[in-house]
Every structure is written in C-alpha cells, then in structure tokens.
C-alpha atoms as a PDB file:
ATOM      1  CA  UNK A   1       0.000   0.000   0.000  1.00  0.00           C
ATOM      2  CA  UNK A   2       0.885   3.596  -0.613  1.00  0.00           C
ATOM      3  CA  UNK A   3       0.556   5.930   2.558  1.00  0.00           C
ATOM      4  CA  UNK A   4       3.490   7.344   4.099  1.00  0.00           C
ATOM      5  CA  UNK A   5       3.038   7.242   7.706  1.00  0.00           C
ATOM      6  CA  UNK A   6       4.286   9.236   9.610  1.00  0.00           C
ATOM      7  CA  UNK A   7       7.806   8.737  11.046  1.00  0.00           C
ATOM      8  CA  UNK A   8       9.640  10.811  14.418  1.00  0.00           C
ATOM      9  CA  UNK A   9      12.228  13.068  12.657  1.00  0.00           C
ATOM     10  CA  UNK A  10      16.406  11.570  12.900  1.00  0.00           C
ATOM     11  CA  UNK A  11      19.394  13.095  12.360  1.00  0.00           C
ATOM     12  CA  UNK A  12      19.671  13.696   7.847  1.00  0.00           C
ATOM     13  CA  UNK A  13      15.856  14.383   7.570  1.00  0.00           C
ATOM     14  CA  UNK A  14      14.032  17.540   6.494  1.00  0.00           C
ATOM     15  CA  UNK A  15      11.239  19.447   7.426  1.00  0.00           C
ATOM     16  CA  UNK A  16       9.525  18.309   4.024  1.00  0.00           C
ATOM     17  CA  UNK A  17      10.881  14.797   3.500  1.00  0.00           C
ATOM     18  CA  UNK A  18      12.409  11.714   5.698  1.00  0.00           C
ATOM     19  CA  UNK A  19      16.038  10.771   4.448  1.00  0.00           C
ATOM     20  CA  UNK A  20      15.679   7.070   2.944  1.00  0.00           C
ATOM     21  CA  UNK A  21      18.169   4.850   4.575  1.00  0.00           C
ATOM     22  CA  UNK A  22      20.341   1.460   3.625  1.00  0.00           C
ATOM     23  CA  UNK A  23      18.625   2.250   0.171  1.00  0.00           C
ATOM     24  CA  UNK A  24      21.009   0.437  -2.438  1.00  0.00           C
ATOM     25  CA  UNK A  25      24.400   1.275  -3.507  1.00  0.00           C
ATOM     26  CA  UNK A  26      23.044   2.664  -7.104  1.00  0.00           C
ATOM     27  CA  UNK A  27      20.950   5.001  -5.535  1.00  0.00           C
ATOM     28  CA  UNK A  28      23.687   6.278  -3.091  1.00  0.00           C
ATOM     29  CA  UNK A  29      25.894   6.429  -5.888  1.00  0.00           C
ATOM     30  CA  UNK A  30      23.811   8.062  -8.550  1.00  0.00           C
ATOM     31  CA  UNK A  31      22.889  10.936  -5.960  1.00  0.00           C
ATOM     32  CA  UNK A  32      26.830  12.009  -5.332  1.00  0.00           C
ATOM     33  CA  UNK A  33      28.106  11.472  -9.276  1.00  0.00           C
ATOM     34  CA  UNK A  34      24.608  12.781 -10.814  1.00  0.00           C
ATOM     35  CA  UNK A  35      23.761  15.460  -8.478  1.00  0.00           C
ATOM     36  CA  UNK A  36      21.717  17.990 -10.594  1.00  0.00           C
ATOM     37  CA  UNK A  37      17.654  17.457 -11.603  1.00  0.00           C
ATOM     38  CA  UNK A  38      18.107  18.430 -15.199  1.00  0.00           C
ATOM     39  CA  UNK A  39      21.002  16.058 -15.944  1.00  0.00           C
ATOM     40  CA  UNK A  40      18.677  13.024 -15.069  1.00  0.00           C
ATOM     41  CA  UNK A  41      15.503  14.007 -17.007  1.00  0.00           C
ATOM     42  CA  UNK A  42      13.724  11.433 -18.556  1.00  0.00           C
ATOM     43  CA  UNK A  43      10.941  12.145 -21.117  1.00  0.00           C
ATOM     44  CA  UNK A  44       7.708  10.080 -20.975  1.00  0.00           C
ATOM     45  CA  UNK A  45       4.727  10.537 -23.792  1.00  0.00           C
ATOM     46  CA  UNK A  46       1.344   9.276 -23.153  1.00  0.00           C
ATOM     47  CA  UNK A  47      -2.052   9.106 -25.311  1.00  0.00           C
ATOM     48  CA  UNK A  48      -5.276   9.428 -23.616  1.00  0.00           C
ATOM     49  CA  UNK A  49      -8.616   8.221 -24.965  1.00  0.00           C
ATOM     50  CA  UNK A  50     -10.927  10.918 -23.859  1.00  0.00           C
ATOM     51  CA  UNK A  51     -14.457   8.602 -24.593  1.00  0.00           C
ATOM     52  CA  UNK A  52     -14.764   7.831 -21.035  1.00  0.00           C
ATOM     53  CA  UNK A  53     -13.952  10.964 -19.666  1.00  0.00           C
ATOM     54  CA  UNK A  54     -16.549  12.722 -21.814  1.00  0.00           C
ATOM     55  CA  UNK A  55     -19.164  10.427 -21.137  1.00  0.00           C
ATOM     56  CA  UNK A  56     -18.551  10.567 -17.337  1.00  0.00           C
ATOM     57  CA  UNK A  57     -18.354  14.304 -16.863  1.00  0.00           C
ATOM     58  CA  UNK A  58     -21.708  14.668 -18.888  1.00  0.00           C
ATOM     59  CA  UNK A  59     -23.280  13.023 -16.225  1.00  0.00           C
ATOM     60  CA  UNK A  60     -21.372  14.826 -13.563  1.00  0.00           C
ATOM     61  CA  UNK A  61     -21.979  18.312 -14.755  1.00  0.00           C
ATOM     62  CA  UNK A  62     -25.811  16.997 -15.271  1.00  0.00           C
ATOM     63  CA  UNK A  63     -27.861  19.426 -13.407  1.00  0.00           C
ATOM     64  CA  UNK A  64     -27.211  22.812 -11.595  1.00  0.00           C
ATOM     65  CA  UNK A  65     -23.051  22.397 -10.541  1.00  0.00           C
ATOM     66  CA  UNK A  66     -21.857  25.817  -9.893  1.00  0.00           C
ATOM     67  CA  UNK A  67     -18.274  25.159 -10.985  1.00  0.00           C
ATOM     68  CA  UNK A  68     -18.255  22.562 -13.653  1.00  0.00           C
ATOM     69  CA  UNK A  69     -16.151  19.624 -13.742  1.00  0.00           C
ATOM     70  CA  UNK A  70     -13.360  18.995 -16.061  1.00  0.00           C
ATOM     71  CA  UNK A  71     -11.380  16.735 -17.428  1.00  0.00           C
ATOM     72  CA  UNK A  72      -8.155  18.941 -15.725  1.00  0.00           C
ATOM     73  CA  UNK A  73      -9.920  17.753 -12.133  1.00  0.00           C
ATOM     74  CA  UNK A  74      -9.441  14.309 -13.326  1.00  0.00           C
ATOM     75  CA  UNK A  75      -5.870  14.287 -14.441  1.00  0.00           C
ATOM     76  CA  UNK A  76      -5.202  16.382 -11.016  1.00  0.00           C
ATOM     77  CA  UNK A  77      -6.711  13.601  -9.064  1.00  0.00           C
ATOM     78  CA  UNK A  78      -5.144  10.410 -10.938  1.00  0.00           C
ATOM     79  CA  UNK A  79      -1.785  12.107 -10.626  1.00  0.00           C
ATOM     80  CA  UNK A  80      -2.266  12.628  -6.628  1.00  0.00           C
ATOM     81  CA  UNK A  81      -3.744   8.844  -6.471  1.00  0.00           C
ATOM     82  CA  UNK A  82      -0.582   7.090  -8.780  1.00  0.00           C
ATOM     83  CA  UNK A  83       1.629   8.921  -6.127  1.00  0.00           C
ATOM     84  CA  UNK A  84       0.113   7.994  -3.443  1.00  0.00           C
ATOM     85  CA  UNK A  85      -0.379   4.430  -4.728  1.00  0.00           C
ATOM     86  CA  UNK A  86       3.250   4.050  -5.982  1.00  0.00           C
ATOM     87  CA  UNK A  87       5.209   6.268  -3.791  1.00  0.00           C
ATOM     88  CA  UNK A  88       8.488   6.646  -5.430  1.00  0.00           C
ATOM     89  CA  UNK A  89       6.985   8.977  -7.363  1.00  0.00           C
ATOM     90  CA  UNK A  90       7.232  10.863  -4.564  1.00  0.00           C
ATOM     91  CA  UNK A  91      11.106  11.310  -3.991  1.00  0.00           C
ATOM     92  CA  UNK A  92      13.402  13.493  -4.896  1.00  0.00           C
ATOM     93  CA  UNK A  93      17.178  13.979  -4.816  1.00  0.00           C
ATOM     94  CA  UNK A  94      18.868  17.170  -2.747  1.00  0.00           C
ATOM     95  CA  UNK A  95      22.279  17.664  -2.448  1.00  0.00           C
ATOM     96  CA  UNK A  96      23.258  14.407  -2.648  1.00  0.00           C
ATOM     97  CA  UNK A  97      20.739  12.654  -0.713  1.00  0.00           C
ATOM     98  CA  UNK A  98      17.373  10.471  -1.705  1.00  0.00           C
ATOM     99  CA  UNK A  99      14.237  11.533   0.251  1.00  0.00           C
ATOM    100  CA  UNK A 100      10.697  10.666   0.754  1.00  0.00           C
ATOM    101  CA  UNK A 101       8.211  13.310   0.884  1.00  0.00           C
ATOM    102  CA  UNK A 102       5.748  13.546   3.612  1.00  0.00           C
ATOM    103  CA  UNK A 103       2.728  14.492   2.104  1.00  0.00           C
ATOM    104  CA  UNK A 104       1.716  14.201  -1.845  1.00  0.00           C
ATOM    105  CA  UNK A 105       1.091  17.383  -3.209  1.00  0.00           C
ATOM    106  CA  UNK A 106       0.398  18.981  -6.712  1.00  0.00           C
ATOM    107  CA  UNK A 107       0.628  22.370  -8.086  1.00  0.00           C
ATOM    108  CA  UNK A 108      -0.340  24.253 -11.203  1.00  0.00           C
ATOM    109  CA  UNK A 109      -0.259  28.195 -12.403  1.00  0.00           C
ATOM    110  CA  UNK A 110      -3.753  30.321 -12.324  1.00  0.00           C
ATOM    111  CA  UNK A 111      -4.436  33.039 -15.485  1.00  0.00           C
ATOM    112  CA  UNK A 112      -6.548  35.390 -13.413  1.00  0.00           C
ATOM    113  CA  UNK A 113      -7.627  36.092 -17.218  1.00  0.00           C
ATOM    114  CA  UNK A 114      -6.565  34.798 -20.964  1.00  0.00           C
ATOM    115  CA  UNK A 115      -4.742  37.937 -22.265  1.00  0.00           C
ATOM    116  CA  UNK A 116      -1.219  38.348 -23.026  1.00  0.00           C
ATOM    117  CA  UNK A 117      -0.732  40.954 -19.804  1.00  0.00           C
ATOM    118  CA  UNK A 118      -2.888  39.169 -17.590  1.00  0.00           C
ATOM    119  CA  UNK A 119      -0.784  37.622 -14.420  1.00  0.00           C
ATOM    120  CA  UNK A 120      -0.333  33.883 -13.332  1.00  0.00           C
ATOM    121  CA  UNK A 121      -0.810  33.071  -9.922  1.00  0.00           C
ATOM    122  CA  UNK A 122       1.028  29.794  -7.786  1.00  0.00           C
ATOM    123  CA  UNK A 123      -1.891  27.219  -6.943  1.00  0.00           C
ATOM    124  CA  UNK A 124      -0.552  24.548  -4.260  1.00  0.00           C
ATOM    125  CA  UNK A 125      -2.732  21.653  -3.164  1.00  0.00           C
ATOM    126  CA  UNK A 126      -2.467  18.930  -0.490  1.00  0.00           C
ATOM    127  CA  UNK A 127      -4.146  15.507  -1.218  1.00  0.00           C
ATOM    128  CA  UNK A 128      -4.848  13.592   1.707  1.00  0.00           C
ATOM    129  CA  UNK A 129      -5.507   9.475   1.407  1.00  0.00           C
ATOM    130  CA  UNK A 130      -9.208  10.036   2.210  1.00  0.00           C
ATOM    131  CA  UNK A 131      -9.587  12.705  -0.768  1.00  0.00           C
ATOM    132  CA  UNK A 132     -11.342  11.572  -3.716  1.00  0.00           C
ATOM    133  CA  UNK A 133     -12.219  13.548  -7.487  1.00  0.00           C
ATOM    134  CA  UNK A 134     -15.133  15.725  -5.817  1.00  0.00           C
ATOM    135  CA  UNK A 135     -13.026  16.923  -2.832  1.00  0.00           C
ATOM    136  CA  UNK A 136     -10.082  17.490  -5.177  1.00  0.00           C
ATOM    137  CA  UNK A 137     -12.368  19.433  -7.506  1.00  0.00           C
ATOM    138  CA  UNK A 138     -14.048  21.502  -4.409  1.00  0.00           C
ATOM    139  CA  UNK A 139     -10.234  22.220  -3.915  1.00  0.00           C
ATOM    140  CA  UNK A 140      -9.407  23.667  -7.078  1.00  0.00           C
ATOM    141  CA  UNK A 141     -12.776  25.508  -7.299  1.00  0.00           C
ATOM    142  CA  UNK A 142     -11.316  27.472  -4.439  1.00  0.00           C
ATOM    143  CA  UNK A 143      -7.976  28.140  -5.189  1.00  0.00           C
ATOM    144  CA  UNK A 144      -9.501  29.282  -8.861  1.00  0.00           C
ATOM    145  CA  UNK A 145     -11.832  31.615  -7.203  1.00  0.00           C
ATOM    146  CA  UNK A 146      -9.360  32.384  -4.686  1.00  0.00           C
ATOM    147  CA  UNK A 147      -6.955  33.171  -7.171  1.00  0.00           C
ATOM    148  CA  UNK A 148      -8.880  35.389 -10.006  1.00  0.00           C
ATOM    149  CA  UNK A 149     -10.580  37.183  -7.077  1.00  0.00           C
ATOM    150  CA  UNK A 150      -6.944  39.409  -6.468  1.00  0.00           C
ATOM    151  CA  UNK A 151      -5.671  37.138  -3.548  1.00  0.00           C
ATOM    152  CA  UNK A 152      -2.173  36.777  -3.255  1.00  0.00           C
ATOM    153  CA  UNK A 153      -0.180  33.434  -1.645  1.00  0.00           C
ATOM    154  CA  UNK A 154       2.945  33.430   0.337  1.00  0.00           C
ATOM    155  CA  UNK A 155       5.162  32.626  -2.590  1.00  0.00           C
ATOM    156  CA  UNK A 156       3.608  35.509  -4.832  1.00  0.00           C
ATOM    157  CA  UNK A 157       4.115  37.549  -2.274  1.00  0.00           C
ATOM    158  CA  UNK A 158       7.767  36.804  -1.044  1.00  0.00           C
ATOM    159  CA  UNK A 159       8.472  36.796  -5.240  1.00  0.00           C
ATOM    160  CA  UNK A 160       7.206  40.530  -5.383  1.00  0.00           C
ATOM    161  CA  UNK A 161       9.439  41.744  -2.862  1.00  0.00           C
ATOM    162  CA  UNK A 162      12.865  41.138  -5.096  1.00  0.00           C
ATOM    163  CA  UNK A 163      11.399  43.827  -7.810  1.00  0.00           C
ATOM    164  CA  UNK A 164      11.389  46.601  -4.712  1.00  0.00           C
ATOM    165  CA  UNK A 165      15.001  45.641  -3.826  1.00  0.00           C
ATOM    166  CA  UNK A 166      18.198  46.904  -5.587  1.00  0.00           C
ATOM    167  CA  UNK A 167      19.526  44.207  -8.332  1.00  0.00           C
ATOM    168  CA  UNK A 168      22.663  43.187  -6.546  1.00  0.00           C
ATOM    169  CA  UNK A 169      21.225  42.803  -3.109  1.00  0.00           C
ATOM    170  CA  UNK A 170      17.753  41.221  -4.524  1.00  0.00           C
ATOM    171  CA  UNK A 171      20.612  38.561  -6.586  1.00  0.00           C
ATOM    172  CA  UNK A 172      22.873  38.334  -2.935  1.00  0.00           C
ATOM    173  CA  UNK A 173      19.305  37.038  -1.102  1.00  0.00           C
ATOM    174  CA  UNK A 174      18.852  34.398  -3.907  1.00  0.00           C
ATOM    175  CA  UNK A 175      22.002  33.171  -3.515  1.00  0.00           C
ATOM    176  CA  UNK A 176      21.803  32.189  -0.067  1.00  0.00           C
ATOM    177  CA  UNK A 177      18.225  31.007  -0.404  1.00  0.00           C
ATOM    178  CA  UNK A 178      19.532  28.501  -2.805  1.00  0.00           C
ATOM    179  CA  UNK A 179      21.777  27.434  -0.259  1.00  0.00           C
ATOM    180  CA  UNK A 180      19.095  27.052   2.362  1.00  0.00           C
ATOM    181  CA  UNK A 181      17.197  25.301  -0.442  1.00  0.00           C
ATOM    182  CA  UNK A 182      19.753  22.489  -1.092  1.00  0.00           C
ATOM    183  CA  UNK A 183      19.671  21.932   2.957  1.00  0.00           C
ATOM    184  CA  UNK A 184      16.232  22.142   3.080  1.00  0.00           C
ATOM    185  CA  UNK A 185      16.032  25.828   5.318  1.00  0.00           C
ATOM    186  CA  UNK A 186      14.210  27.854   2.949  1.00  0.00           C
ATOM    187  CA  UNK A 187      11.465  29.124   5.989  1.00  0.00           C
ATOM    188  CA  UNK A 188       7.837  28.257   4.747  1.00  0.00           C
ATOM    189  CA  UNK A 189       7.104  31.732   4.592  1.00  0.00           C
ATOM    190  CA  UNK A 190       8.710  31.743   1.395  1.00  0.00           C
ATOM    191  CA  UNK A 191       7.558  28.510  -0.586  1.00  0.00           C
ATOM    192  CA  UNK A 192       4.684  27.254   1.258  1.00  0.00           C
ATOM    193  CA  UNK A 193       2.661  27.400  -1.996  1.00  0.00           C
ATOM    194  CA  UNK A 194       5.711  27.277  -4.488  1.00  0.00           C
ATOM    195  CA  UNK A 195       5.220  24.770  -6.991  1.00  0.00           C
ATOM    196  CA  UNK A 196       9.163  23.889  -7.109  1.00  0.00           C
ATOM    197  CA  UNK A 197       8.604  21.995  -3.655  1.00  0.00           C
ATOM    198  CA  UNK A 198       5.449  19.468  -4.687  1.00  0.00           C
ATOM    199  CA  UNK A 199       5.188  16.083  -5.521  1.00  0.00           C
ATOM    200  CA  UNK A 200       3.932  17.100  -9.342  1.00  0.00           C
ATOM    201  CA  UNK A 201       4.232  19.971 -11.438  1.00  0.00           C
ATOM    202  CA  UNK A 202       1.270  20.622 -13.807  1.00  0.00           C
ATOM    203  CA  UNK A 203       0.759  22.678 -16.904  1.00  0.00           C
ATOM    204  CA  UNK A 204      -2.587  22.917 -18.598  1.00  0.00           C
ATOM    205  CA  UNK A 205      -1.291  23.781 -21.806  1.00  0.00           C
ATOM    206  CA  UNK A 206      -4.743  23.317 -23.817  1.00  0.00           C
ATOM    207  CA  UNK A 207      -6.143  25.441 -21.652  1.00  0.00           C
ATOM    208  CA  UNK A 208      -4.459  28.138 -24.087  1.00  0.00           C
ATOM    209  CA  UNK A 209      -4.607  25.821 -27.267  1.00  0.00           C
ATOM    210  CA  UNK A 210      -1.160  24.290 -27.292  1.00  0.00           C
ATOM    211  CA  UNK A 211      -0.158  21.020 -28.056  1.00  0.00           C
ATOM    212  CA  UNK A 212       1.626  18.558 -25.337  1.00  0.00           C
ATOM    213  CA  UNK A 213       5.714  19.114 -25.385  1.00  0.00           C
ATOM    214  CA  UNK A 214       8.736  18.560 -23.059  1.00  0.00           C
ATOM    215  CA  UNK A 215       8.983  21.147 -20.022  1.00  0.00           C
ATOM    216  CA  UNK A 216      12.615  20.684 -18.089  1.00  0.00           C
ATOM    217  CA  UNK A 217      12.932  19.917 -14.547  1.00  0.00           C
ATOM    218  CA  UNK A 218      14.512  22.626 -12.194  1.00  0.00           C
ATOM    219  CA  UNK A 219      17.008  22.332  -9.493  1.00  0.00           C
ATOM    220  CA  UNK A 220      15.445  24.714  -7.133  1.00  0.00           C
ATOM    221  CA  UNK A 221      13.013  22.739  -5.025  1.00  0.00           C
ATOM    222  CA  UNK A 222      12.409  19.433  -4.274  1.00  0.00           C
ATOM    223  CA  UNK A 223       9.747  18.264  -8.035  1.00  0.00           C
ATOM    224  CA  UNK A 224      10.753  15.389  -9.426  1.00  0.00           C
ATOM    225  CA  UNK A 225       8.149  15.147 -11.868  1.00  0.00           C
ATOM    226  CA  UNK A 226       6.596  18.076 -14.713  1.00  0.00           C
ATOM    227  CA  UNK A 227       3.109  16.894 -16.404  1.00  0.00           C
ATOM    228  CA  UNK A 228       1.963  18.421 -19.483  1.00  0.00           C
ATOM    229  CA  UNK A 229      -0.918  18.625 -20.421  1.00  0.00           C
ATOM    230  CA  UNK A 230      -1.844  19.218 -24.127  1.00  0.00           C
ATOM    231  CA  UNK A 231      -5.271  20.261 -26.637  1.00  0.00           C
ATOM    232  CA  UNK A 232      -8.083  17.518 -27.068  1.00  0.00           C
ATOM    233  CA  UNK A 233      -7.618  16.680 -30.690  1.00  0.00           C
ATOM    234  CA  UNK A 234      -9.455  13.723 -32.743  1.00  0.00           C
ATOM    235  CA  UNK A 235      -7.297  11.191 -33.633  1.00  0.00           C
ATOM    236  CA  UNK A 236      -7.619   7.935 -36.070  1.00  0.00           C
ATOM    237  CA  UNK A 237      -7.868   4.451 -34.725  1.00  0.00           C
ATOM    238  CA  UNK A 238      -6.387   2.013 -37.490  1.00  0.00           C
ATOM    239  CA  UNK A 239      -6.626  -1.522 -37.514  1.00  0.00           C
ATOM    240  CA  UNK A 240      -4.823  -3.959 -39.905  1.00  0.00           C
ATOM    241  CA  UNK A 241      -7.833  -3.424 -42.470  1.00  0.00           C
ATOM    242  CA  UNK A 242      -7.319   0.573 -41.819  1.00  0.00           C
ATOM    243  CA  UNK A 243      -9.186   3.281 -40.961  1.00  0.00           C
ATOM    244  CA  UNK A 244     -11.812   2.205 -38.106  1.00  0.00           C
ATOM    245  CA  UNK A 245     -12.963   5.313 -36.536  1.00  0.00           C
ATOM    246  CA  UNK A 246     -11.793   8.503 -35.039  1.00  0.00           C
ATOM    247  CA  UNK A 247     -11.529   9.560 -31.047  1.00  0.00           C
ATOM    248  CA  UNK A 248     -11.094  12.544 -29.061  1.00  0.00           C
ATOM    249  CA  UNK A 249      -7.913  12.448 -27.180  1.00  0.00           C
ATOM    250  CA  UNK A 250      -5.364  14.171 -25.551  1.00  0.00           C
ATOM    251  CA  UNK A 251      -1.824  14.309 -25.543  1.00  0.00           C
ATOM    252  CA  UNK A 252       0.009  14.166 -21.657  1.00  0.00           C
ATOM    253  CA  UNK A 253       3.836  15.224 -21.197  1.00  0.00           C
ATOM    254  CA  UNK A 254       5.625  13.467 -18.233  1.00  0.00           C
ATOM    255  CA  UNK A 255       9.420  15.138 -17.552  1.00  0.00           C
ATOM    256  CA  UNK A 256      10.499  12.851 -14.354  1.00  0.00           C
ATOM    257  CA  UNK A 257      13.815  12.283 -12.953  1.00  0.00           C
ATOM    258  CA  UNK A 258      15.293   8.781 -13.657  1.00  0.00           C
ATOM    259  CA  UNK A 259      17.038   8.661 -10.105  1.00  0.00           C
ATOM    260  CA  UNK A 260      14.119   8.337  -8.357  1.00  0.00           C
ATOM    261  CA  UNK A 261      12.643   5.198  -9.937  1.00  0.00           C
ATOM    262  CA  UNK A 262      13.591   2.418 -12.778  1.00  0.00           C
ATOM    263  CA  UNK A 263      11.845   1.860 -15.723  1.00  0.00           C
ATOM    264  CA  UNK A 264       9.903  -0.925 -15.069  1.00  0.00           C
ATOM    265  CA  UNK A 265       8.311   1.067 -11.991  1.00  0.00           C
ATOM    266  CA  UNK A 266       8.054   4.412 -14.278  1.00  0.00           C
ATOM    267  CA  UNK A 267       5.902   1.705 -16.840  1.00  0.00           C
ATOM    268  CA  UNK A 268       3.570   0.651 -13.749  1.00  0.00           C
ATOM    269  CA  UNK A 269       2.736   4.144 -12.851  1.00  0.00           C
ATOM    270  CA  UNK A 270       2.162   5.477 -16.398  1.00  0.00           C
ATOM    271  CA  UNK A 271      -0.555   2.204 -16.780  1.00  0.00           C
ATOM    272  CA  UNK A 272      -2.469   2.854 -13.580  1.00  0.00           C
ATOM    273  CA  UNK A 273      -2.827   6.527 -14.707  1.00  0.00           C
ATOM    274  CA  UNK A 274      -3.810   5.637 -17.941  1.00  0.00           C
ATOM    275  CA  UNK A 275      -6.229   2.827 -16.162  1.00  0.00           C
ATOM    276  CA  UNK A 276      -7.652   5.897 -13.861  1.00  0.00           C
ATOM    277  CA  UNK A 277      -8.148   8.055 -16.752  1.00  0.00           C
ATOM    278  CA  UNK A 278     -10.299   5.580 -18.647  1.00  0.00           C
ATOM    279  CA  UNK A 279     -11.741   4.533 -15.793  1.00  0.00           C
ATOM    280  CA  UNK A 280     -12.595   7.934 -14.272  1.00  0.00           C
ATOM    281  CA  UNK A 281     -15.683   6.237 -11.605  1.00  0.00           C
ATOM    282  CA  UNK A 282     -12.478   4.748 -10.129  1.00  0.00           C
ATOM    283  CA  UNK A 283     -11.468   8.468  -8.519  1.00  0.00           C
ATOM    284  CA  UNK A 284     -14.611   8.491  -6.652  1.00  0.00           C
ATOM    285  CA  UNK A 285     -12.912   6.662  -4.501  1.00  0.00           C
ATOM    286  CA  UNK A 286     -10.668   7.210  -1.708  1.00  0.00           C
ATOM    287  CA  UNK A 287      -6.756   8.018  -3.039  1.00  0.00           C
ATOM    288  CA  UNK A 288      -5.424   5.066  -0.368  1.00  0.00           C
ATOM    289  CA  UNK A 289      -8.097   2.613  -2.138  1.00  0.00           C
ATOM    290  CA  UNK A 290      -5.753   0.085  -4.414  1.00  0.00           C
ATOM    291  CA  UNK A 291      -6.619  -0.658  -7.650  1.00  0.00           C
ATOM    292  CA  UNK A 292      -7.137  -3.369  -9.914  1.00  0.00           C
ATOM    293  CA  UNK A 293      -4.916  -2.353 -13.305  1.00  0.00           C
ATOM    294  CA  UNK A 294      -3.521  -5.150 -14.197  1.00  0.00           C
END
C-alpha cells in the first residue's frame, strides 16, 4: 500500500521529507556522481482516450453544478492517487541525498484572465488518502476563485518583494536562499505554496490551445516530476484493415527524474494513470483505495 506514515524526525531528515536509509548502492551512488535534476531528465509521452472521460463528466456536470467539472480535475486527481499508490513517485534527490516526501502534493499556475498581460498566480494543493475527485475538484474551485478574485499566496508575495530591492542585493538574497534550499532551510514563509517543492508539477497547456511538449525539470526545489498537459484533438484508430474510426484524445507530457525510480516502476505508474483516466468512476474513490490495473 501507498501511505506514508508518519515517522519521528532523525538526524539527515528535512522538514519536508524523511532521508531514505540502507537504500542500495546505485541510488547512493547516482545521488553524489549525478547530483543535478536536469542532468537526469527522462521524457515520458502518453495518449489518452478521452471517450470515457466525456461520457462521465456529462453526467457529472448533469444538473445545476456551480463550478463545472473537467477533465483537468481528473488528471489532477489520478496524478495525486498514482503517487500515493506508488510512492516513489514521490522522492526526490537534494544535495546528494534520496528523500521521501511527507505528504503528496500537486501544483499548477492560475491566469486570473486569458490575455497576453494578464498575471499567473502559484496554486498549491495537499491531497490527503481520504480525498477523492469531488473533494479534489471543491479544492481547485477554491484556489480558482481564490486566485482570479486578487488574492495573493505566500510565494507571490515573497516573489514581489525582489522587484522593490536593488539588483545586486535582490541577486545576494537568492544566492543564499539557494543554499538554504539544497539543505532544506528555505522558511515556509517563502515557498509554502511554491510549486518547485510538490510532488507534481502541472501545466494545462490546452487550456491556451497548445499542443503537449517537453517542459525541463529545475534544481530549485524538491519536483521530481513536470506533467503536461496538451489540446483535445481527434485522432484515427487504425486496424490492420485501416481506418476504423476517429476519437477525441489528448496528448500528456511526463518530464520525471530517472534517479528516483527504474523503468519498469516508471511503466507501472504510467498504466495505472492511464487505467484511472479511462476509468474515471475509479477516482470516486478514496486516493489510499488500491486498484485493480492489471
């Protein structure tokens, strides 16, 4: 099973994460010789058949539902359940050292408004094991309202204050935040909603019409894993005999960092969530709830 219970803190762990110990040789290794994100990328493409979906969220926006669901809620909640489910995906690599994250988390940029000088706003969300698709989407609902009403979080905040500050002591401060970063200091204050420190990274690209594409890792923060997600297009189905019929589908991005899992555990994960997706009733339930994928 997936949970991560809750451990009492020891010497080598952060505030964030617990410090995996007597993990194998590789993974010691690989930490020390490959120490930055971006040098361990690995690029994962996906194709999702949206029939399901569709047909599912017709009969959940049936009715009078004051914020509709969509099929972004759905991807949002199948990400948080895979994590929680398989949870390597929620590790990461810091200075050298392999941790386990104490809570799954996902994050994705607001547009207060689609215009080329409206702002973006950090969204930050906590899933617990009891959550499920409607909690996740009464989530989101308020973070959107939250967000396009003018309200500000911590990180947008803290990020605003560098533009008031002369360039070479605004450039000094970074510095020796990234230091605190790669220790894991950096006081809440300043990331508690930055999307750098969560279990998955998401961008809605067809949200503003643009197809699915590679988006890099970073090595400030603790995200070991960047979802894109791309425009519903219709795309053939072919069979030996040809053409057979066309589907809407969508396109989904995964940047993840090798370190943190093998292959064969990467290939697991990306089948549940494909499972999830085309089986959305299965996000009704309960994140902790296992699943029969295979």
């Amino acid at each position: 099973m997936a949970e991560n219970k809750p451990t009492p803190k020891r010497w080598g762990d952060r505030k964030d994460a617990k410090l995996i110990r007597g993990e194998d040789a590789l993974h010691f290794i690989m930490g020390v010789v490959y120490p930055s994100r971006p040098d361990n990328e690995a690029y994962i493409s996906e194709r999702i058949d949206l029939t399901a979906i569709n047909e599912y969220l017709e009969k959940k926006n049936a009715g009078d539902v004051d914020f509709k669901y969509t099929f972004f809620h759905l991807i949002v909640t199948a990400l948080v359940k895979v994590a929680t489910l398989r949870p390597k995906l929620n590790r990461f690599y810091v200075n050298g050292n392999y941790y386990q994250r104490n809570k799954v988390t996902t994050a994705f940029v607001v547009k207060k408004e689609f215009s080329d000088s409206s702002e973006e706003k950090m969204a930050f969300l906590e899933a617990k094991p009891e959550d499920n698709v409607d909690t996740i989407h009464n989530i989101i609902r308020d973070i959107v309202r939250s967000t396009r009403s003018g309200k500000q979080n911590s990180t947008d905040d803290s990020m605003d204050l560098f533009n008031r500050m002369p360039r070479f002591l605004a450039k000094a401060i970074l510095h020796f935040l990234m230091f605190l970063d790669r220790h894991g200091w950096v006081p809440d204050s300043l990331i508690a909603d930055d999307p750098n420190y969560s279990t998955v990274f998401i961008s809605n690209l067809g949200s503003i019409k643009l197809k699915c594409g590679y988006h890099h890792l970073s090595t400030w923060g603790t995200a070991s894993i960047f979802v894109i997600i791309g425009e519903k297009k219709w795309t053939p189905l072919y069979d030996k005999n040809g053409l057979v019929k066309m589907y809407e589908s969508l396109d989904l991005g995964l940047t993840v960092d090798e370190r943190i899992a093998d292959g064969y555990y990467y290939m697991r994960s990306i089948k549940l969530l494909k499972y999830l997706l085309e089986h959305p009733e299965e996000l009704e339930k309960p994140l902790s709830e296992e699943v029969a994928y295979e």
